[in-house]
N, C-alpha and C. Protein backbone atom coordinates (compact mmCIF):
# COMPACT_ATOMS: atom_id res chain seq x y z
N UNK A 1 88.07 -27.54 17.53
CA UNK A 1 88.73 -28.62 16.84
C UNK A 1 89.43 -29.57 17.80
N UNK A 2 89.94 -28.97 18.83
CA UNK A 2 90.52 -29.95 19.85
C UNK A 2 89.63 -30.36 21.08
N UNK A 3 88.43 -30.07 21.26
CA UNK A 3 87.48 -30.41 21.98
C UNK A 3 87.55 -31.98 22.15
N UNK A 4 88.04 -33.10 21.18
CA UNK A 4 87.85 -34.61 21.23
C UNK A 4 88.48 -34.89 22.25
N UNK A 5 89.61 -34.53 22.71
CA UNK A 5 90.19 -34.92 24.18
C UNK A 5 89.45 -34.63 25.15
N UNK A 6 88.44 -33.70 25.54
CA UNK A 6 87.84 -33.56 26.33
C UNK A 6 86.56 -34.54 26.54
N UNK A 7 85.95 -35.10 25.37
CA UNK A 7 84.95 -35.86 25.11
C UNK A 7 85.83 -37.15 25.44
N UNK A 8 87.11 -37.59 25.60
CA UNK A 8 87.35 -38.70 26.35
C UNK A 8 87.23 -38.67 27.72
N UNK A 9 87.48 -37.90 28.62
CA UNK A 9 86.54 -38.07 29.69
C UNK A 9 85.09 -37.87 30.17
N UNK A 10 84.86 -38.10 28.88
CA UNK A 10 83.21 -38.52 29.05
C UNK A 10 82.41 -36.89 29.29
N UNK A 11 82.97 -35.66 28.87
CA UNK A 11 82.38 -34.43 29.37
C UNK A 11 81.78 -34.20 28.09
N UNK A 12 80.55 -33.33 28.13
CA UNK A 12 79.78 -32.69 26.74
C UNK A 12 80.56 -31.72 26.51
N UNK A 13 80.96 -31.29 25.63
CA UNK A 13 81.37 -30.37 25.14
C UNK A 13 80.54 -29.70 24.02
N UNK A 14 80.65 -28.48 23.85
CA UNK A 14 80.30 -27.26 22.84
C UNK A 14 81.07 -25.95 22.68
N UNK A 15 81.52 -25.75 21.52
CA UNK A 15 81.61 -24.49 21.08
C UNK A 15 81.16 -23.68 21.35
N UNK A 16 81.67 -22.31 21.96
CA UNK A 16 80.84 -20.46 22.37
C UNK A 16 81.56 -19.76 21.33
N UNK A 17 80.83 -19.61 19.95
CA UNK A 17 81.59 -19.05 19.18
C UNK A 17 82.39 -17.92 19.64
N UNK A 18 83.98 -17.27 19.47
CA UNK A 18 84.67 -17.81 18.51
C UNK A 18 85.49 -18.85 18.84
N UNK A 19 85.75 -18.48 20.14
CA UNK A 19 87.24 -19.14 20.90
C UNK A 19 87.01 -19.69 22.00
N UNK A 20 85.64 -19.59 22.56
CA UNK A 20 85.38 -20.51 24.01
C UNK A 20 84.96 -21.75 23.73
N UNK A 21 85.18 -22.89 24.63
CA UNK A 21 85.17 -24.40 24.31
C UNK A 21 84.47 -24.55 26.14
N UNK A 22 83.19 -24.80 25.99
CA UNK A 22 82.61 -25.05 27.02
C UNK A 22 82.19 -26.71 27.27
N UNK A 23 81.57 -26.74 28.45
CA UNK A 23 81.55 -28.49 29.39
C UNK A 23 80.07 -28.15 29.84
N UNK A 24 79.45 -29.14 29.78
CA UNK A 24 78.16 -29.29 30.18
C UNK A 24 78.43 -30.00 32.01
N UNK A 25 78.07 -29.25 33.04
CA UNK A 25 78.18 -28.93 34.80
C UNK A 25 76.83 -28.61 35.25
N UNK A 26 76.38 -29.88 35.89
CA UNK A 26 75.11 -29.81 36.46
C UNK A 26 74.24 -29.36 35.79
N UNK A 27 74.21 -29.49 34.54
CA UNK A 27 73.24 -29.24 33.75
C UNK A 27 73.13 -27.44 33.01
N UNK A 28 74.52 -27.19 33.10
CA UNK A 28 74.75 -25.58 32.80
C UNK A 28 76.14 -26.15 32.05
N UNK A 29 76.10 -24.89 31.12
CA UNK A 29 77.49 -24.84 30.23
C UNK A 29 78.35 -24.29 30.53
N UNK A 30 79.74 -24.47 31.03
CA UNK A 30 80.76 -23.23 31.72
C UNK A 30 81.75 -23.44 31.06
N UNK A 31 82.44 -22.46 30.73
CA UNK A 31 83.79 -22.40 29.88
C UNK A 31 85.21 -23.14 31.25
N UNK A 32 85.35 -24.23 30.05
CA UNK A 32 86.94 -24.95 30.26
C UNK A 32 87.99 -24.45 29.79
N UNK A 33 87.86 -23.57 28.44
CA UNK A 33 89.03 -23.34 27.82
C UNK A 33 88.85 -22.19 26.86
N UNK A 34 89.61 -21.83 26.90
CA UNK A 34 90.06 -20.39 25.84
C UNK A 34 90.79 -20.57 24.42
N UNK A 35 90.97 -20.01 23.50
CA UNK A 35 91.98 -20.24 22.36
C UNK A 35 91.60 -19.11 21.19
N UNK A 36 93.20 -18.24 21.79
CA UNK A 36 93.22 -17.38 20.51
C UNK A 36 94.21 -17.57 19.54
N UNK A 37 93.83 -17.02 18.51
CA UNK A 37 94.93 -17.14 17.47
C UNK A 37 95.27 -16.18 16.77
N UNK A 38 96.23 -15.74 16.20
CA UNK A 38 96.80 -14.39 15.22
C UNK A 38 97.87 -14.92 14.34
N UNK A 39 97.09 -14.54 13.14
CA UNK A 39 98.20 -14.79 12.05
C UNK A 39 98.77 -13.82 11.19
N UNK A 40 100.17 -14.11 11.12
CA UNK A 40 100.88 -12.58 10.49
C UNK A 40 101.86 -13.25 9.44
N UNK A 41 102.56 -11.94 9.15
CA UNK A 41 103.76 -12.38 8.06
C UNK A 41 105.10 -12.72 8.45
N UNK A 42 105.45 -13.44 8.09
CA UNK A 42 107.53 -13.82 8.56
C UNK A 42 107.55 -13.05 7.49
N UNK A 43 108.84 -12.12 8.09
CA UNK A 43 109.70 -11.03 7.01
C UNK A 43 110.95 -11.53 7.40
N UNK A 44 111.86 -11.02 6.16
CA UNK A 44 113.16 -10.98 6.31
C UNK A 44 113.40 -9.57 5.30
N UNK A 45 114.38 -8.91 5.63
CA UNK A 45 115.04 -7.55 5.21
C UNK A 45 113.73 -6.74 4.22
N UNK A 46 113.07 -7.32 5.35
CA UNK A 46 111.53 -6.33 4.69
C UNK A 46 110.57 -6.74 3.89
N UNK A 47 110.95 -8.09 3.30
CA UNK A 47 110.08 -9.00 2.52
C UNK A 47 109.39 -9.93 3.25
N UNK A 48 108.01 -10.11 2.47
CA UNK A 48 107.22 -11.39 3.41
C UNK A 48 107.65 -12.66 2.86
N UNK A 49 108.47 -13.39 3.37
CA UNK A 49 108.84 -14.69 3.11
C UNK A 49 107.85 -16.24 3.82
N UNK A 50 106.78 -15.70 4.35
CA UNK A 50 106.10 -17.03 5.08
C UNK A 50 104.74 -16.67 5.67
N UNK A 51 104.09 -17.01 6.06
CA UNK A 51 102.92 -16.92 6.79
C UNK A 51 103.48 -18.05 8.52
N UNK A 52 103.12 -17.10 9.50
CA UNK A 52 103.63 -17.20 10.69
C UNK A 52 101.81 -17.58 11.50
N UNK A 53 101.52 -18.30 12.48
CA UNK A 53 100.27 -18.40 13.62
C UNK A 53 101.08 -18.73 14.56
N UNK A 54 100.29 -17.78 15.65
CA UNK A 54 100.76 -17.69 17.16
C UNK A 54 99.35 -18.27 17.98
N UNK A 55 99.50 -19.11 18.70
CA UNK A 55 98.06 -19.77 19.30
C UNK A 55 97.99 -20.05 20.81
N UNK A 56 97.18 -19.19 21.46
CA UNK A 56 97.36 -19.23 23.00
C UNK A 56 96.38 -20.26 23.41
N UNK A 57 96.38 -20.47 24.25
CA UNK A 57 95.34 -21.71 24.71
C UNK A 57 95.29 -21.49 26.25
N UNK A 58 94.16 -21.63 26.63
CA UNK A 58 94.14 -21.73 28.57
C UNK A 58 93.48 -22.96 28.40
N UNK A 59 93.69 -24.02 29.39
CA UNK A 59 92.83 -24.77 29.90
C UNK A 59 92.86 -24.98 31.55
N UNK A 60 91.47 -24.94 32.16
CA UNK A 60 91.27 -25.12 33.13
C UNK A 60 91.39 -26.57 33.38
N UNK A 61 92.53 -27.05 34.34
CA UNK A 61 92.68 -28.53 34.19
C UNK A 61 92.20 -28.74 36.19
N UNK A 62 93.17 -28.25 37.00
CA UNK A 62 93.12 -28.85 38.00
C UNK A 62 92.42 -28.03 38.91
N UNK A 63 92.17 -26.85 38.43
CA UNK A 63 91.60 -25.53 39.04
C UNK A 63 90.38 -25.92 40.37
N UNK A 64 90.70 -25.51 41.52
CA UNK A 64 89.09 -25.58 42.21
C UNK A 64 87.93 -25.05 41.62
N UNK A 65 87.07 -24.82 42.27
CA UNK A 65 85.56 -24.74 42.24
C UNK A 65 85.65 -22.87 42.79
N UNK A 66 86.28 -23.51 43.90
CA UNK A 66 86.10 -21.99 45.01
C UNK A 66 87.43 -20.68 43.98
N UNK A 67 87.85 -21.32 43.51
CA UNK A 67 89.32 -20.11 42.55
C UNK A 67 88.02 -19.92 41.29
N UNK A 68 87.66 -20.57 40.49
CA UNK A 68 86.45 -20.35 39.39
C UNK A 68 85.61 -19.39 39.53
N UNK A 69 85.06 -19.69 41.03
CA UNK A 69 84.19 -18.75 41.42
C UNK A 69 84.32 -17.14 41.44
N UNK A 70 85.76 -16.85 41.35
CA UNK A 70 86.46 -15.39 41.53
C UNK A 70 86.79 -14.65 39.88
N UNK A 71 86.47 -15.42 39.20
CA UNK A 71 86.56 -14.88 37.85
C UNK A 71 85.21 -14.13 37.53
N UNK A 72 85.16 -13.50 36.21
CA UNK A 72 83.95 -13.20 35.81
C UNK A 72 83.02 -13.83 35.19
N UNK A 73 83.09 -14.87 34.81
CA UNK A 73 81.87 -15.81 34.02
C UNK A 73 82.17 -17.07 34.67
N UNK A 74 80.71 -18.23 34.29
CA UNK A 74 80.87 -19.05 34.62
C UNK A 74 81.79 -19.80 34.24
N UNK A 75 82.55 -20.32 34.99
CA UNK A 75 83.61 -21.72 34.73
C UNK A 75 83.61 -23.23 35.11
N UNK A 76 84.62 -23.97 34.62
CA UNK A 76 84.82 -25.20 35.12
C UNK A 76 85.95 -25.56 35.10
N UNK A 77 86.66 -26.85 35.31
CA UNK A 77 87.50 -27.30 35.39
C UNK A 77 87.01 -29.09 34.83
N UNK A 78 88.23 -29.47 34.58
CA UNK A 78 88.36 -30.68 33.99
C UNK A 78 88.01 -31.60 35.35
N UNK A 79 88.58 -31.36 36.36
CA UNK A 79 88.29 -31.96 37.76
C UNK A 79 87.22 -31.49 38.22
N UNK A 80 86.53 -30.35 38.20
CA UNK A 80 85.30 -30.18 38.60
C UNK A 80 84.19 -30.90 37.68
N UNK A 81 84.46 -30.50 35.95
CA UNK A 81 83.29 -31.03 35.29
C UNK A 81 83.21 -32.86 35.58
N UNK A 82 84.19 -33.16 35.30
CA UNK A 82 84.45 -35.26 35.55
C UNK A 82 84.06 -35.40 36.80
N UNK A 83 84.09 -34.74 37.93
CA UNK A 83 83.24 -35.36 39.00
C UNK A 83 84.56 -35.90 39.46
N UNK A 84 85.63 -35.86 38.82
CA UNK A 84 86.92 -36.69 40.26
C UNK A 84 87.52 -36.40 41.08
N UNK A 85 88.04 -36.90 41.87
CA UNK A 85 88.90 -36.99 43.47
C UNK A 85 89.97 -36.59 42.93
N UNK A 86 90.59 -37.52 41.74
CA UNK A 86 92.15 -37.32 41.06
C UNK A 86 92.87 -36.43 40.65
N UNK A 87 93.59 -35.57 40.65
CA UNK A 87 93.90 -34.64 40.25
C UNK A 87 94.59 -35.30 38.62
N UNK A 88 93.94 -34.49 37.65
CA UNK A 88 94.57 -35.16 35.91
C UNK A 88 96.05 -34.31 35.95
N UNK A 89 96.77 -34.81 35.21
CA UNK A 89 98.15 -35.29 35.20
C UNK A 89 98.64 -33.90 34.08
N UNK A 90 98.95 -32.68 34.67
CA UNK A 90 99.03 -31.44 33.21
C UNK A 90 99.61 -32.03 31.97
N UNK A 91 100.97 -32.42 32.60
CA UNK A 91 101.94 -32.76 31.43
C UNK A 91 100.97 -33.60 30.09
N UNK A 92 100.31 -34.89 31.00
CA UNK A 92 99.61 -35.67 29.94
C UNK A 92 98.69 -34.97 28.96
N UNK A 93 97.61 -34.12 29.87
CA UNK A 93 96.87 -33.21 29.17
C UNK A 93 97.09 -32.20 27.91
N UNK A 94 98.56 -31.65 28.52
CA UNK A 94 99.33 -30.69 27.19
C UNK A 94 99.57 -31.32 26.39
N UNK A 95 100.25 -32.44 26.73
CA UNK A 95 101.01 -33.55 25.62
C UNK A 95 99.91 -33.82 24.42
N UNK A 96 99.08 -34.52 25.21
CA UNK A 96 97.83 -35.13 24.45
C UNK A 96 96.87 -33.89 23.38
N UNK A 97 97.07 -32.47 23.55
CA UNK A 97 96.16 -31.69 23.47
C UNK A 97 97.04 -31.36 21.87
N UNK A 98 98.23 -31.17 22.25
CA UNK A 98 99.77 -30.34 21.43
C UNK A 98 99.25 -31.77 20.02
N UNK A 99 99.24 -32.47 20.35
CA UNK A 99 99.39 -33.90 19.48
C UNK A 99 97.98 -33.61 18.68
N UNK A 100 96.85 -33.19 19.25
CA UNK A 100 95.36 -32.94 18.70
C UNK A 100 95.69 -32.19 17.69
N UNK A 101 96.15 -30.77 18.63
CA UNK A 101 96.30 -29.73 17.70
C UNK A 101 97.05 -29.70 16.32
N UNK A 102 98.24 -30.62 16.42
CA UNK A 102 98.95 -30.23 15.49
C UNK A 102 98.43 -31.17 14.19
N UNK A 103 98.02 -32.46 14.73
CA UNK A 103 97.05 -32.99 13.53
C UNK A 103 95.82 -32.16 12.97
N UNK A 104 95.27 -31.52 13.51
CA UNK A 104 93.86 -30.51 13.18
C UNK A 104 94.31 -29.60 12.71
N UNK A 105 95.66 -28.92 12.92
CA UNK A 105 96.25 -27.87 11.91
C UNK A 105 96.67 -28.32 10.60
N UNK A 106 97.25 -29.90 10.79
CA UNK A 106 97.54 -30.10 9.42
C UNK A 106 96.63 -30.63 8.35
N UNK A 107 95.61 -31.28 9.12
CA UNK A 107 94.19 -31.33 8.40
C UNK A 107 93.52 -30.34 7.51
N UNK A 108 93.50 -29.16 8.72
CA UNK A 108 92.88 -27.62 8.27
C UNK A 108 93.75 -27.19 6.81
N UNK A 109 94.82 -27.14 7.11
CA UNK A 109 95.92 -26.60 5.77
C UNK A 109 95.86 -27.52 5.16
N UNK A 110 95.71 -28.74 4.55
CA UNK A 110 95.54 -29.69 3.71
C UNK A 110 94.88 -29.47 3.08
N UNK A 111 93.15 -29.47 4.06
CA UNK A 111 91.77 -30.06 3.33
C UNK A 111 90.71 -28.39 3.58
N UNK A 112 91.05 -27.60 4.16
CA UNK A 112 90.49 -26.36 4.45
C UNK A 112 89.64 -26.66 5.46
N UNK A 113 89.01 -25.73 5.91
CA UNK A 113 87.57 -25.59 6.53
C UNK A 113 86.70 -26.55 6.85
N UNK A 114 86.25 -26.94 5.65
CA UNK A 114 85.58 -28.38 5.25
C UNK A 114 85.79 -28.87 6.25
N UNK A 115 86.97 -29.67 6.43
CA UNK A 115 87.17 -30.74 7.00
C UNK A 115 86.88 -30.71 8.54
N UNK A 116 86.57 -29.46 8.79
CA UNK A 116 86.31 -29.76 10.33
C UNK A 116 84.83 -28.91 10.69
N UNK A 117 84.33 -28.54 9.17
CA UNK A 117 83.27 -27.97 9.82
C UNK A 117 82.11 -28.68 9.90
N UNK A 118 82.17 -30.22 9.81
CA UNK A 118 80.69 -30.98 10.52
C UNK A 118 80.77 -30.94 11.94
N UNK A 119 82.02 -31.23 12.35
CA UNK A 119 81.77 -31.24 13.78
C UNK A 119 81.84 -30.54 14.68
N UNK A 120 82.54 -29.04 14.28
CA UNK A 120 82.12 -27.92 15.17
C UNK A 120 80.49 -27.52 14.85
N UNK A 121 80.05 -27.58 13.63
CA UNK A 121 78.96 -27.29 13.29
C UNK A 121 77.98 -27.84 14.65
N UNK A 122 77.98 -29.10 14.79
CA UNK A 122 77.26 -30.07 15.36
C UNK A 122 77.38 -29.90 16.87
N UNK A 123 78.45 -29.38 17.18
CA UNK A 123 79.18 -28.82 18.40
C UNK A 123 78.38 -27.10 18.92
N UNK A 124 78.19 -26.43 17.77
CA UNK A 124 77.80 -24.92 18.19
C UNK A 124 77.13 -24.70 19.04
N UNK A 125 77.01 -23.94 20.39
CA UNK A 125 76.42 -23.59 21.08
C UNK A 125 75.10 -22.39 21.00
N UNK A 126 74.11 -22.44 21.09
CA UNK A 126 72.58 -21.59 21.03
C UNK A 126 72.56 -21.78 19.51
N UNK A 127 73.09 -22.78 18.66
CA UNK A 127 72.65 -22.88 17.33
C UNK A 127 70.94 -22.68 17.44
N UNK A 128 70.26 -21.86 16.71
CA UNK A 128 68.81 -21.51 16.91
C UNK A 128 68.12 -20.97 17.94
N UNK A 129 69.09 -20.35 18.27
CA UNK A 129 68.98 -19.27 19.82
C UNK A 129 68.80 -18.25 18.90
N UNK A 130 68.01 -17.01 19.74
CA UNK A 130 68.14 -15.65 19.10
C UNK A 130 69.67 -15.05 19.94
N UNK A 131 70.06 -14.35 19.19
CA UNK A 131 71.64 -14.15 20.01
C UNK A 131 72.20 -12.27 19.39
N UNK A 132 72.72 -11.64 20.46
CA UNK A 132 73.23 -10.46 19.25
C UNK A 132 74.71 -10.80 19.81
N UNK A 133 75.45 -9.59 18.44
CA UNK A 133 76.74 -9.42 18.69
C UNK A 133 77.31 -8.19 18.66
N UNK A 134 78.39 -7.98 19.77
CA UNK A 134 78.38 -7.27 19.94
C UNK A 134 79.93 -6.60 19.38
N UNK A 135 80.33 -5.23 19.46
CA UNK A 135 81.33 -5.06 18.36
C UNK A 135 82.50 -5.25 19.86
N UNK A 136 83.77 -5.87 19.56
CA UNK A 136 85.08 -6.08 20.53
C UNK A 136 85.06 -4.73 20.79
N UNK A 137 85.34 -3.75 20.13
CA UNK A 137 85.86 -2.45 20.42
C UNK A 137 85.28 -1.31 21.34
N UNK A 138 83.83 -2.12 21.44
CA UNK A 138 82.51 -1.32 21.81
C UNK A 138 81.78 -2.05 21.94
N UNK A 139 81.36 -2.68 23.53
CA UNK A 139 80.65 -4.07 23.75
C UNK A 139 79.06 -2.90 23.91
N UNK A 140 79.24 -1.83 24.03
CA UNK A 140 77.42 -1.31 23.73
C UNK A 140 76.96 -1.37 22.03
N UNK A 141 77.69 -1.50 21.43
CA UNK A 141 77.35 -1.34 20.04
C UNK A 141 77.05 -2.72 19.66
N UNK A 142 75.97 -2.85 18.93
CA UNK A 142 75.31 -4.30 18.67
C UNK A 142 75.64 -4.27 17.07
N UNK A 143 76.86 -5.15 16.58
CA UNK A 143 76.80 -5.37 15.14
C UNK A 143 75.88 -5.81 14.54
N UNK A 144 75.48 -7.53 15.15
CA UNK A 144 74.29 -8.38 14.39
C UNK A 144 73.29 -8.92 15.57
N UNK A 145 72.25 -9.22 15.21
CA UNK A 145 71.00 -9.36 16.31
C UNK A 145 69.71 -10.20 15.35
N UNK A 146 69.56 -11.84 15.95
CA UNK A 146 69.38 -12.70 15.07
C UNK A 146 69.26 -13.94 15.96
N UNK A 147 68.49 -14.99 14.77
CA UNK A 147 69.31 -16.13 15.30
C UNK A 147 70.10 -16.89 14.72
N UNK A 148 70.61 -17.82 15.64
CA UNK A 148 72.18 -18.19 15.20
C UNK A 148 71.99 -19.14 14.45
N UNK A 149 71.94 -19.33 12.82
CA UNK A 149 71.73 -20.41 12.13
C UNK A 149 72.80 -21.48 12.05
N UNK A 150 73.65 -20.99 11.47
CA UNK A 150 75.25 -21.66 12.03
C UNK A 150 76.17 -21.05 11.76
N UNK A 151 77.12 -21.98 11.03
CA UNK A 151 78.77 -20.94 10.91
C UNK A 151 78.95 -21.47 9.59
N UNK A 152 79.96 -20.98 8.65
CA UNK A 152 79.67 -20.85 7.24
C UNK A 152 80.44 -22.06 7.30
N UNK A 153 80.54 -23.23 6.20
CA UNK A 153 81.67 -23.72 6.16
C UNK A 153 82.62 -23.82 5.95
N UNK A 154 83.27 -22.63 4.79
CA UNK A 154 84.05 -22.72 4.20
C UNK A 154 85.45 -21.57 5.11
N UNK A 155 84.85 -20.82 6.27
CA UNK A 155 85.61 -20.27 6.78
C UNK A 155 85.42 -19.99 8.27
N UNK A 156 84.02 -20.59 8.57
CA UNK A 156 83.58 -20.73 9.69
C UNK A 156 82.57 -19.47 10.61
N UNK A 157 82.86 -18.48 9.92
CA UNK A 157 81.72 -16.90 10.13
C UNK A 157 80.48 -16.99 10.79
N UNK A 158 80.18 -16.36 11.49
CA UNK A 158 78.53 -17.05 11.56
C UNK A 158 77.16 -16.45 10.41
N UNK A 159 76.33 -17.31 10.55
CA UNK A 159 74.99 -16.95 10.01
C UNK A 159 74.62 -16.32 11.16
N UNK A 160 73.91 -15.59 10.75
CA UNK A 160 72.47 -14.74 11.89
C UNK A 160 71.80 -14.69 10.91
N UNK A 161 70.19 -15.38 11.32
CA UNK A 161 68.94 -14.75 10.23
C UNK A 161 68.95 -13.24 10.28
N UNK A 162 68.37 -12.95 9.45
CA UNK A 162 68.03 -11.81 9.16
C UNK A 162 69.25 -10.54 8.90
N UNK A 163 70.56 -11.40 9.22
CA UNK A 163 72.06 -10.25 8.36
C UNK A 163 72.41 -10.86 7.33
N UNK A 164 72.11 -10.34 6.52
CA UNK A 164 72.96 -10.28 4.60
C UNK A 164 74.12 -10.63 4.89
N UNK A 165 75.39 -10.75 5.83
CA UNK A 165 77.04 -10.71 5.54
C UNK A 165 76.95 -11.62 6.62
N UNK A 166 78.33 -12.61 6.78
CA UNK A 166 78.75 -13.53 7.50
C UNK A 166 79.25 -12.62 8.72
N UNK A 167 79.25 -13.14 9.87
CA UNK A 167 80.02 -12.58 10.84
C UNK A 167 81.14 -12.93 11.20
N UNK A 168 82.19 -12.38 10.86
CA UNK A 168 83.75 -12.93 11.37
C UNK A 168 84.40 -12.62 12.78
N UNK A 169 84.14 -11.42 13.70
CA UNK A 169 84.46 -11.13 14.26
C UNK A 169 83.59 -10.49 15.50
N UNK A 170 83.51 -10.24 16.95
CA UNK A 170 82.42 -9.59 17.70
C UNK A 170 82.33 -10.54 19.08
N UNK A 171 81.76 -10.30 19.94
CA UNK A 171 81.33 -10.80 21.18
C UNK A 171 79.79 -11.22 21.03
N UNK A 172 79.83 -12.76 21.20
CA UNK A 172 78.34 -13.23 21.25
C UNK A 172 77.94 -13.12 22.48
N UNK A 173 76.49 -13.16 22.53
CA UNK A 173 75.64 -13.03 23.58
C UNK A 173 74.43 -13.81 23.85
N UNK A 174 73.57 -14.71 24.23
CA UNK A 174 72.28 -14.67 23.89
C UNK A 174 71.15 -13.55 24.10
N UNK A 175 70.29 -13.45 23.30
CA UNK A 175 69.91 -12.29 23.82
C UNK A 175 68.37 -12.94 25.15
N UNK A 176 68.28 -12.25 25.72
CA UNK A 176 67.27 -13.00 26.73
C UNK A 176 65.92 -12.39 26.75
């Protein structure tokens, strides 16, 4: 949902279902950014009085090439994918990102799902890839194994041909 700031510096962006937000780099896709989320209950003297979201976010903004390289998957950076000399400005970046987000949250709670699922849709990465998934708890255990038709709209799950149930949760893969 907050991917549009990134598409102002002119980078491709796509969705790695659930939470990776990848950049198109020499012609390969490498993850820029992370984003998890958990939602729980506000209590008071033991009662649920609210619905509470906690939302982490990484973005690779100024990061080298040669520090990327030391992680486990492919990466990028905002300065590596743009091709610039400049180092981008964090503060602006957070600022600008915090301002995305909080309009796309209030969108989401307004208008639901809907409202943002043309353009992640359009955004999905190996949409019509064969792809499995694998369970978080147990990355040998293969939940669903398919291809990736899309993501539901109304809550965002994925399709896989050939599984009867939406997928909400799991580690994607392509399969090769």
């Amino acid at each position: 949902m907050c991917t549009g700031g990134l598409e102002t510096y002119k980078l491709k962006v796509g969705y790695k279902w659930m939470n990776d937000v990848m950049v198109e780099q020499g012609g390969q896709m490498k993850k820029i950014s992370g984003n998890l989320c958990e939602a729980f209950d506000e209590k008071k003297d033991g009662k649920i009085i609210g619905k509470l979201l906690a939302i982490g976010v990484g973005i690779n903004i100024n990061r080298s090439q040669e520090a990327l390289n030391l992680i486990d998957q492919t990466a990028t950076s905002m300065l590596g994918a743009s091709k610039s000399d400049v180092k981008f400005s964090v503060a602006d970046i957070l600022e600008g990102y915090s301002r995305m987000l909080l309009s796309n949250l209030q969108a989401l709670y307004q208008n639901g799902f809907d409202s943002s699922y043309g353009y992640i849709s359009s955004h999905l990465l190996y949409k019509g890839k064969p792809v499995k998934i694998f369970d978080l708890d147990n990355l040998d255990s293969v939940i669903a194994e398919g291809t990736l038709e899309d993501i539901d709209s109304k809550y965002g799950f994925l399709k896989i041909s050939g599984h009867d149930s939406l997928i909400m949760n799991g580690r994607l893969r392509l399969s090769m």
